[in-house]
N, C-alpha and C. Protein backbone atom coordinates (compact mmCIF):
# COMPACT_ATOMS: atom_id res chain seq x y z
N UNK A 1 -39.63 195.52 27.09
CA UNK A 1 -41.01 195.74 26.71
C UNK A 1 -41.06 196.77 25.59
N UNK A 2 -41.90 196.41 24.39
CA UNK A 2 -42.18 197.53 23.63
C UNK A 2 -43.06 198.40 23.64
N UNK A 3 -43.33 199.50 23.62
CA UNK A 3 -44.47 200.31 23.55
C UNK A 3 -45.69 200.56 22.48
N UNK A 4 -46.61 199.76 22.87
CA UNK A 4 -47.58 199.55 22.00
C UNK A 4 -47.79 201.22 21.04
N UNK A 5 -48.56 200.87 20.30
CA UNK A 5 -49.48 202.39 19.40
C UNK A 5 -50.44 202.97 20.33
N UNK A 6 -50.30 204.29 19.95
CA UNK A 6 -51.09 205.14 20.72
C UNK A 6 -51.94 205.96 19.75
N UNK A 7 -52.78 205.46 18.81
CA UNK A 7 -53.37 206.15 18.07
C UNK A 7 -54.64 207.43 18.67
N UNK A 8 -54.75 208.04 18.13
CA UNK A 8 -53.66 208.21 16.41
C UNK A 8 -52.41 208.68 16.03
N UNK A 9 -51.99 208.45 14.93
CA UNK A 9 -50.57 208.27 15.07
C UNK A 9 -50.29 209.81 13.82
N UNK A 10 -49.12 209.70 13.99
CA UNK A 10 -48.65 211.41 13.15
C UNK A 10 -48.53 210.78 12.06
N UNK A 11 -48.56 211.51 10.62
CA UNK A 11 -48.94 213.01 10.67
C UNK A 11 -50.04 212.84 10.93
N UNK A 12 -50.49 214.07 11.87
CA UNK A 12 -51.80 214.18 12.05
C UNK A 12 -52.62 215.28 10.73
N UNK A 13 -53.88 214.88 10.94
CA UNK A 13 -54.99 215.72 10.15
C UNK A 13 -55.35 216.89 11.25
N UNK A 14 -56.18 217.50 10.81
CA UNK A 14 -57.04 218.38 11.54
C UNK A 14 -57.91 217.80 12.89
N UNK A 15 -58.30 216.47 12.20
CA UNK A 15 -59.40 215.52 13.07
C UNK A 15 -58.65 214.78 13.70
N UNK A 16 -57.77 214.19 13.49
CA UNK A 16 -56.64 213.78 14.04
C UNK A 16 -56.34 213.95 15.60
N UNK A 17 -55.62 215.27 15.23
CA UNK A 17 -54.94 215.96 15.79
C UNK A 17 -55.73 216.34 17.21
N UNK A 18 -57.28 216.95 16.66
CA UNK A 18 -58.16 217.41 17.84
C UNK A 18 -58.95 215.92 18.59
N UNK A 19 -58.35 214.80 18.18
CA UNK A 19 -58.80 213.53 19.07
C UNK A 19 -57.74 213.29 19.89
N UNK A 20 -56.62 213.23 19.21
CA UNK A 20 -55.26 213.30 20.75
C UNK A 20 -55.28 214.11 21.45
N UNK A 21 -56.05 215.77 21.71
CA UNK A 21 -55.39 216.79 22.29
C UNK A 21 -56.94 216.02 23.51
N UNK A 22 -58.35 215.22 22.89
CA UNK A 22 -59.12 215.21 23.61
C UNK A 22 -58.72 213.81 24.43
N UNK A 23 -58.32 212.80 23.57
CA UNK A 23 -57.81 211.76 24.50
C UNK A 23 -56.46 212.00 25.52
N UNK A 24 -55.79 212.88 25.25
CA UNK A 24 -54.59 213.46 26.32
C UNK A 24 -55.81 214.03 27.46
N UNK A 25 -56.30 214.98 27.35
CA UNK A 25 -57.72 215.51 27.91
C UNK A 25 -58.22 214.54 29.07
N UNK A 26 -58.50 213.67 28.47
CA UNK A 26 -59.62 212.38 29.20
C UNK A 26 -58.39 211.68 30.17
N UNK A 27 -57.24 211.82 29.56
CA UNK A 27 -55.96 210.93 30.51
C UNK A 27 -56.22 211.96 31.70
N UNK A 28 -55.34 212.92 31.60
CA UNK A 28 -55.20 213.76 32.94
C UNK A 28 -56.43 214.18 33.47
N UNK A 29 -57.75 214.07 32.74
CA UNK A 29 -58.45 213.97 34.04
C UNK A 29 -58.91 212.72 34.98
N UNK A 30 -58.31 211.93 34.25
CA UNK A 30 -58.87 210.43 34.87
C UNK A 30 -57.86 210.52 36.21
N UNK A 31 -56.67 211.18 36.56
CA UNK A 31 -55.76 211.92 37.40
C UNK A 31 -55.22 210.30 37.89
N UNK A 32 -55.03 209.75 36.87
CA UNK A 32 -54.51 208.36 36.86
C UNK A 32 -53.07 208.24 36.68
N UNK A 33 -51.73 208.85 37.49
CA UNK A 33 -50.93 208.94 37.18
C UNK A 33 -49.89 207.63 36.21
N UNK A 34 -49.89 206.65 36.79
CA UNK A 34 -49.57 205.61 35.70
C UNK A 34 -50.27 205.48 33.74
N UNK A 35 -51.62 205.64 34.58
CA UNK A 35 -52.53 205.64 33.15
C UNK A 35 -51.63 206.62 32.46
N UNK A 36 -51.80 207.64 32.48
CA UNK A 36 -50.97 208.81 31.99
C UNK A 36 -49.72 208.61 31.76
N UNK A 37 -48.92 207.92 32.67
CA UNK A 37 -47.56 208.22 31.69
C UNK A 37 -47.47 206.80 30.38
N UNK A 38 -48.35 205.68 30.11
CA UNK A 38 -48.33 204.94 29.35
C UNK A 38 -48.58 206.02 28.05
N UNK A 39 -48.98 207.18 27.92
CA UNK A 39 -48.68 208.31 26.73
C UNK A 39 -48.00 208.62 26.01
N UNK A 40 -47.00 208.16 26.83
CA UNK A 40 -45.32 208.81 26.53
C UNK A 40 -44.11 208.25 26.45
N UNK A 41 -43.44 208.43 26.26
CA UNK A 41 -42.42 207.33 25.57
C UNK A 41 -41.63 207.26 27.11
N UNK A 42 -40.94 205.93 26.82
CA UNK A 42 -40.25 205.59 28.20
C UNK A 42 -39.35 206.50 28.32
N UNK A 43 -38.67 207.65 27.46
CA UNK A 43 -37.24 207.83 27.72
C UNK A 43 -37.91 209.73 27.40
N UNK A 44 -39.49 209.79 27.35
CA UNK A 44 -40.23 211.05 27.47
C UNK A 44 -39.44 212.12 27.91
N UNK A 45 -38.79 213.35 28.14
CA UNK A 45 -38.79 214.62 28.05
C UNK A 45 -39.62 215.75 28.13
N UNK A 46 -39.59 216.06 29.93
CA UNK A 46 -40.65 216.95 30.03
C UNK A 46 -39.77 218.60 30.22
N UNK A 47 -40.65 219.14 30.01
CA UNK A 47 -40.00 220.94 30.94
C UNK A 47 -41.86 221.26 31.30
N UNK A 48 -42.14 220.84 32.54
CA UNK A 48 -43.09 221.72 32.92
C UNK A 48 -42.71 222.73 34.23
N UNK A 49 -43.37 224.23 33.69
CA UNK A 49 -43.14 225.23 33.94
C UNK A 49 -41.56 225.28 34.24
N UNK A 50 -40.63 225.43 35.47
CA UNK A 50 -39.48 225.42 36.05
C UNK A 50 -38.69 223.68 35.83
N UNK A 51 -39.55 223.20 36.10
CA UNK A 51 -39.20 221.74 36.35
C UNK A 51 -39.43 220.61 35.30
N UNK A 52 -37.90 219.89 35.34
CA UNK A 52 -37.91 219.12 33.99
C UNK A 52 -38.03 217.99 34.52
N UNK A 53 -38.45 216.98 33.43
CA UNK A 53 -39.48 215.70 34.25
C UNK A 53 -38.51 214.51 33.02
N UNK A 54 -37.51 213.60 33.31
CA UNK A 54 -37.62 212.41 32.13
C UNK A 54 -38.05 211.58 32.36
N UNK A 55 -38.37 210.95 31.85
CA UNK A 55 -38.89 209.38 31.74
C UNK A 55 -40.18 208.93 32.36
N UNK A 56 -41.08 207.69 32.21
CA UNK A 56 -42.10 207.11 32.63
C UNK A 56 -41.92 207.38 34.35
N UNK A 57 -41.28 206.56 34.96
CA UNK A 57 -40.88 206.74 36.42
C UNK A 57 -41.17 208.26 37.03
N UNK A 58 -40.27 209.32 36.13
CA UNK A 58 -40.24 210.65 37.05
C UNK A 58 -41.74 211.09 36.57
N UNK A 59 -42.73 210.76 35.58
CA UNK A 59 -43.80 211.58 35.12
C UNK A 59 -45.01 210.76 36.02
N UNK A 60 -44.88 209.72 36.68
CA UNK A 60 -45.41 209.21 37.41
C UNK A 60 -45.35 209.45 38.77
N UNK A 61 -44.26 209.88 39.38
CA UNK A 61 -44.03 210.60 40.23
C UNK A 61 -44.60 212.04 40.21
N UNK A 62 -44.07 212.77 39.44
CA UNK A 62 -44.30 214.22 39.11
C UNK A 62 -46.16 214.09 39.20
N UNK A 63 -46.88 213.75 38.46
CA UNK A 63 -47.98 213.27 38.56
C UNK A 63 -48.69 213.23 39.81
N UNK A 64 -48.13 212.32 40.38
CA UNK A 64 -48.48 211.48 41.54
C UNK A 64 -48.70 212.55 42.90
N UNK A 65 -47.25 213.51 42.80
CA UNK A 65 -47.72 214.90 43.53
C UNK A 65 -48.32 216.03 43.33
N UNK A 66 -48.27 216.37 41.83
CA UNK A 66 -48.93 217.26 41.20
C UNK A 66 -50.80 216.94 42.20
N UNK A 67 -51.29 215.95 42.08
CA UNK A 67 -52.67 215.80 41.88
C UNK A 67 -52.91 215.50 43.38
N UNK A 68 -51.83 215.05 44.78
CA UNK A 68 -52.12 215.53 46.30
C UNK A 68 -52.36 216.95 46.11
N UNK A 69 -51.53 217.92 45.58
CA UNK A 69 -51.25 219.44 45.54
C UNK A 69 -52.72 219.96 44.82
N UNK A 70 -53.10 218.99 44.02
CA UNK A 70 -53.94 220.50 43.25
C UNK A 70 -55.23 219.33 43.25
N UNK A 71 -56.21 219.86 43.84
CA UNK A 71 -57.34 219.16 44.67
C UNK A 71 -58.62 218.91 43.55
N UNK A 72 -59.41 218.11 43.37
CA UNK A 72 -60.52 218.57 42.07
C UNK A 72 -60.17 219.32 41.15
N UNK A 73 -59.13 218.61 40.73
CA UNK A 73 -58.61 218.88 39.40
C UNK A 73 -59.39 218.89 38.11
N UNK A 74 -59.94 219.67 37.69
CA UNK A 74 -60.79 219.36 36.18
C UNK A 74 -59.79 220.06 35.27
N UNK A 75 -60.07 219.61 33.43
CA UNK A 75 -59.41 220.43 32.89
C UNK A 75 -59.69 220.22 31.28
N UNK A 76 -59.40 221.57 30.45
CA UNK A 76 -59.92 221.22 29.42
C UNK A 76 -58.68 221.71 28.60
N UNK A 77 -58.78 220.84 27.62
CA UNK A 77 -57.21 221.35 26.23
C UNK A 77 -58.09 221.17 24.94
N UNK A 78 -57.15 222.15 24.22
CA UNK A 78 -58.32 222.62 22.93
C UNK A 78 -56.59 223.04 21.89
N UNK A 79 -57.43 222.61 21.16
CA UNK A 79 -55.95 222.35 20.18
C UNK A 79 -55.58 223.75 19.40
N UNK A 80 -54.60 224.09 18.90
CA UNK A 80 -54.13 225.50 18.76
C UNK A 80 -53.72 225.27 17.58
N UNK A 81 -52.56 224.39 17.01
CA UNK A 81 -52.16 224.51 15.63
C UNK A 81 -51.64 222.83 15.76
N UNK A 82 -50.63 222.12 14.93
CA UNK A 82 -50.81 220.48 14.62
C UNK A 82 -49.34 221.06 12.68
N UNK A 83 -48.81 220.33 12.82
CA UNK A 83 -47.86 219.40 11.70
C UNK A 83 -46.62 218.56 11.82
N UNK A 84 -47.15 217.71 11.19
CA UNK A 84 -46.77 216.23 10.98
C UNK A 84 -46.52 215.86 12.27
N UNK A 85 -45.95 215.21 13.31
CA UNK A 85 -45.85 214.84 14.48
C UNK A 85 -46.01 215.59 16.01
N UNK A 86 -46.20 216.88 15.25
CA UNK A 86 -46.02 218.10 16.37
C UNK A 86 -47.90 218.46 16.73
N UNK A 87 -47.89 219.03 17.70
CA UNK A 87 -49.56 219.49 18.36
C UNK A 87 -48.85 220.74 19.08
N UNK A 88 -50.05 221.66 19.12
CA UNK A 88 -49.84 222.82 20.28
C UNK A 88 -50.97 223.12 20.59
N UNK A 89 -51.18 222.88 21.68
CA UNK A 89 -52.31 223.10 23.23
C UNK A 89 -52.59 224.30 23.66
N UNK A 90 -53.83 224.60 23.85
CA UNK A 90 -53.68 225.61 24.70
C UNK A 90 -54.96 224.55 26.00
N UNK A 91 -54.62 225.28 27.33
CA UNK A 91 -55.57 224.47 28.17
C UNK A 91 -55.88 225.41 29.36
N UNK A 92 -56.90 225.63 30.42
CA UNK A 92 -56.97 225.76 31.58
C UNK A 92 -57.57 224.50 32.01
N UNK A 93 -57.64 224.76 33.57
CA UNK A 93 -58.09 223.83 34.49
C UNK A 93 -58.09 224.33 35.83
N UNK A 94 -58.84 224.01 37.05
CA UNK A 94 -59.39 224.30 37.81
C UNK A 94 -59.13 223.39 39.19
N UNK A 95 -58.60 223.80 39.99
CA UNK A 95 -58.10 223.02 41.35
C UNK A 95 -58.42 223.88 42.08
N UNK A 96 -58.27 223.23 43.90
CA UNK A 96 -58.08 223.91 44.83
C UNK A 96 -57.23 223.33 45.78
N UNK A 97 -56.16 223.82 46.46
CA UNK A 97 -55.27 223.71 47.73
C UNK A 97 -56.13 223.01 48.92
N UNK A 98 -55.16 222.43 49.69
CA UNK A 98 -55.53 221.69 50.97
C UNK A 98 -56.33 222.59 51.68
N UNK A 99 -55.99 224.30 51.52
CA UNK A 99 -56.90 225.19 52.55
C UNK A 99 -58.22 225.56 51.83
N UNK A 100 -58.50 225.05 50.26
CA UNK A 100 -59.84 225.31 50.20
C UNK A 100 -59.67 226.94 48.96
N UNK A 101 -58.44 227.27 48.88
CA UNK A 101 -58.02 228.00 48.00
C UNK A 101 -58.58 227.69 46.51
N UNK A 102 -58.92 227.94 45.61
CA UNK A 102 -58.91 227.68 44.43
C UNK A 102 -58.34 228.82 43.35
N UNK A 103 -58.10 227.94 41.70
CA UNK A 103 -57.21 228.72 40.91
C UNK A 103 -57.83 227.99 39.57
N UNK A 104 -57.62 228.99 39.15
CA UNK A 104 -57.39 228.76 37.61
C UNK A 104 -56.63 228.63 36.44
N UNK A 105 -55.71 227.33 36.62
CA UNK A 105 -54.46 227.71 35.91
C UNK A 105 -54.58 227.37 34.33
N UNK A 106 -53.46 229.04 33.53
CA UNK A 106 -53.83 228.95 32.32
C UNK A 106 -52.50 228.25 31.37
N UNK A 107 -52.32 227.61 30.29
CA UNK A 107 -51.36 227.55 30.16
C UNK A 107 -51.50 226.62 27.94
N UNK A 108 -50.28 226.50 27.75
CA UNK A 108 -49.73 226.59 26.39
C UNK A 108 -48.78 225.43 26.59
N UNK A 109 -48.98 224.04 26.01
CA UNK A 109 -48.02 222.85 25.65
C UNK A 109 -47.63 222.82 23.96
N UNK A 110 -46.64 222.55 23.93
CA UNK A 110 -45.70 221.83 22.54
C UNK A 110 -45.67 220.30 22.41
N UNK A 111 -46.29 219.21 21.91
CA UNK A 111 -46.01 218.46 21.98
C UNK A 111 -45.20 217.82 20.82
N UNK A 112 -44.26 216.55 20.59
CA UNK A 112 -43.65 215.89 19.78
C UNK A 112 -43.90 214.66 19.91
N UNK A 113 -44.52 213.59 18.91
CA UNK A 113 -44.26 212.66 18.99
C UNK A 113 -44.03 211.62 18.28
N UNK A 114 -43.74 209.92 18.71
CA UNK A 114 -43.19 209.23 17.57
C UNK A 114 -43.87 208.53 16.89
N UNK A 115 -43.24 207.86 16.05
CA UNK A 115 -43.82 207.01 14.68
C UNK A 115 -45.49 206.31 15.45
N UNK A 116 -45.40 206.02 16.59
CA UNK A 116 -46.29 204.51 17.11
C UNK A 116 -47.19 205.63 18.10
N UNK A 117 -46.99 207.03 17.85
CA UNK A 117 -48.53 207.95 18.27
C UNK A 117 -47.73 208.41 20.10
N UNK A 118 -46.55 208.18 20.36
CA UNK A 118 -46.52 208.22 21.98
C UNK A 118 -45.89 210.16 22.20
N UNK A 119 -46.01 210.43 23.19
CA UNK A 119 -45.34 211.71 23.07
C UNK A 119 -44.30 211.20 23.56
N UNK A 120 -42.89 211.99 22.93
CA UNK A 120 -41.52 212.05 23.21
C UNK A 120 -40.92 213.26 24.33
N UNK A 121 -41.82 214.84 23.53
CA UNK A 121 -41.26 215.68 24.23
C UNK A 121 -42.73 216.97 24.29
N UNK A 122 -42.37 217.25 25.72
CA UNK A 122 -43.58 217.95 26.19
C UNK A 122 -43.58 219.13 26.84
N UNK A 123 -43.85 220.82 26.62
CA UNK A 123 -43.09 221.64 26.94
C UNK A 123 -44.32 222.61 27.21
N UNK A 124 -44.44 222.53 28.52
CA UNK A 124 -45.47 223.27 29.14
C UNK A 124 -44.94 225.05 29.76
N UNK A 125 -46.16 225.83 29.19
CA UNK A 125 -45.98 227.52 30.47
C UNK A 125 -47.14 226.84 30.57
N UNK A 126 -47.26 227.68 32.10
CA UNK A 126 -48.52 227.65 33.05
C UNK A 126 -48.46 228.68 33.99
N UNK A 127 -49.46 229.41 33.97
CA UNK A 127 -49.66 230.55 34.53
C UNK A 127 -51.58 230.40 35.69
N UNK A 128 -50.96 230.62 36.99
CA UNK A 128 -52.16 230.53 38.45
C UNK A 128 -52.73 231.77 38.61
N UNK A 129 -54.27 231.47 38.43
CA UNK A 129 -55.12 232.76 38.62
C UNK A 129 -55.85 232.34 39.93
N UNK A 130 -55.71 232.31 41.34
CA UNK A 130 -56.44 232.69 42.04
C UNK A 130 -58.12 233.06 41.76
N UNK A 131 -59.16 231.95 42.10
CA UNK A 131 -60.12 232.53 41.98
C UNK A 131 -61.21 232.35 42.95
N UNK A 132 -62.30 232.88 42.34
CA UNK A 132 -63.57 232.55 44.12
C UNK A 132 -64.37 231.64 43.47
N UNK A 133 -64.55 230.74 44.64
CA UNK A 133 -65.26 229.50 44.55
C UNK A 133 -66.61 229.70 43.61
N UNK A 134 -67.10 231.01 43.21
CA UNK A 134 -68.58 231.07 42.23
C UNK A 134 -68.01 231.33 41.38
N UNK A 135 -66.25 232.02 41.18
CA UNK A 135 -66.02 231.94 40.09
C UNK A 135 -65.68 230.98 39.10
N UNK A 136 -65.64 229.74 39.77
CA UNK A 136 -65.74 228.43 39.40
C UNK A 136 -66.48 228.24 38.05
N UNK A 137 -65.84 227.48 36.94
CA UNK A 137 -66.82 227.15 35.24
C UNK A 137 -66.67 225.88 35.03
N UNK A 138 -66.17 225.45 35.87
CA UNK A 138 -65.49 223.53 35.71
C UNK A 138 -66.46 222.84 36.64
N UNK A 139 -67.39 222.33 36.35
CA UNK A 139 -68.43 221.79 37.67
C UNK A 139 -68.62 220.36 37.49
N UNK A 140 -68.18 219.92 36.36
CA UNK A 140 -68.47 218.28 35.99
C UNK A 140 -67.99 217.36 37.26
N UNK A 141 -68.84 216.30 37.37
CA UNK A 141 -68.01 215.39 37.90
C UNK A 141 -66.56 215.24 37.85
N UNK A 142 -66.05 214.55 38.72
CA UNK A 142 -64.88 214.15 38.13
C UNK A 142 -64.12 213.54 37.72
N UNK A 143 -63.27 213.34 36.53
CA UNK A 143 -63.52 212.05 35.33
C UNK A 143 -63.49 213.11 34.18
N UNK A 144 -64.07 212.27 33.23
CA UNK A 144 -63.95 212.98 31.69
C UNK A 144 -64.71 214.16 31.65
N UNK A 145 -64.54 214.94 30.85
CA UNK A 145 -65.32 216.38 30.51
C UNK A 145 -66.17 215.40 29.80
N UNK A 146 -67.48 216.09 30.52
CA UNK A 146 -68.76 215.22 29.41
C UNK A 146 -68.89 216.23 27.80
N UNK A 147 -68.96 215.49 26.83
CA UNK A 147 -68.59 216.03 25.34
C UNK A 147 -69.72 217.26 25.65
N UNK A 148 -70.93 217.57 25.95
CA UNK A 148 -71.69 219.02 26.32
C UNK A 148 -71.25 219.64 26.89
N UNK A 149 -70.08 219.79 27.42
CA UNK A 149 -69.63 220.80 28.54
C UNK A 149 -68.81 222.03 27.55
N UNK A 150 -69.08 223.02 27.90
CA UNK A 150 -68.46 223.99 26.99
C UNK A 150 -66.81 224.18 26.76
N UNK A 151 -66.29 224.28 25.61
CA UNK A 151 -64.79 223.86 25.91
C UNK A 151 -64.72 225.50 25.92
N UNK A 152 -62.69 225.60 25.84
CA UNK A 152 -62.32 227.35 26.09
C UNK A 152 -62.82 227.91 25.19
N UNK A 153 -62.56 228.14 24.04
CA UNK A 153 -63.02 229.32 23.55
C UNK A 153 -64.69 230.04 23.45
N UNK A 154 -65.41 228.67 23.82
CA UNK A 154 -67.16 228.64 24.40
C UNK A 154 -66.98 229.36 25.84
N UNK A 155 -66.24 229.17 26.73
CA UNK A 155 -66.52 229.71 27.69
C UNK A 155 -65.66 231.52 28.03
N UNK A 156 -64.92 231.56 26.94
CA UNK A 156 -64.10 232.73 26.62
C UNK A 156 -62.96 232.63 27.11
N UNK A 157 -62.38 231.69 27.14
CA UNK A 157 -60.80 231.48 27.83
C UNK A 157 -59.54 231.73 26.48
């Protein structure tokens, strides 16, 4: 099987650039683990936080537990810098644990990708802030950030 285009495709522009970081955005919150790894190239290269992830299979997996573990998952990514095939992320997002715990995790991706728009290689820190349920700023349904919802640097992240 070949891997279709994933536009838009590199080099990216400015506008570009901030439509993949929002359509990556709209993937992981759709918390569609398959949907999501069709992103990325079959033979993909992850390092998130400790743990390195290859291929379609393990990011579907990885996925697949990530989103039992981290409960009402919302999340927003806002683009940081972008040349020629490369993007850098910055993102939080907002879960809570099976006990009702909630967090705010903050964090910084590298992305790479190829000719046909897919990511190759993906290199996440992520850092868990513990927070209280009013401290909550993520309230949307859940699904896409509706385009009015304030992104990070609107909400001071």
């Amino acid at each position: 099987m070949t891997d279709a285009q994933r536009p838009p495709l590199p080099p990216f522009t400015s506008e570009t650039a901030a439509e993949k970081v929002r359509r990556a955005e709209d993937g992981w919150n759709s918390r569609d683990p398959g949907k999501v790894a069709l992103a990325y190239t079959a033979d993909s290269q992850w390092r998130n936080r400790a743990e390195f992830v290859n291929g379609r299979e393990a990011i579907v997996a990885f996925l697949t537990g990530k989103w039992r573990r981290e409960l009402d998952y919302r999340l927003i990514k806002e683009l940081w810098a972008f040349d020629g095939n490369r993007i850098a992320v910055r993102f939080a997002y907002e879960w809570h644990d099976d006990s009702g715990n909630w967090f705010r995790s903050f964090g910084n991706e590298n992305w790479e990708f190829n000719d046909s728009g897919l990511m190759r290689k993906r290199y996440a820190c992520i850092n868990d802030l513990p927070i209280r349920v009013e401290d909550r700023r993520f309230h949307w349904p859940l699904g896409r950030r509706p385009d009015d919802h304030p992104g990070l640097s609107t909400l001071g992240f």
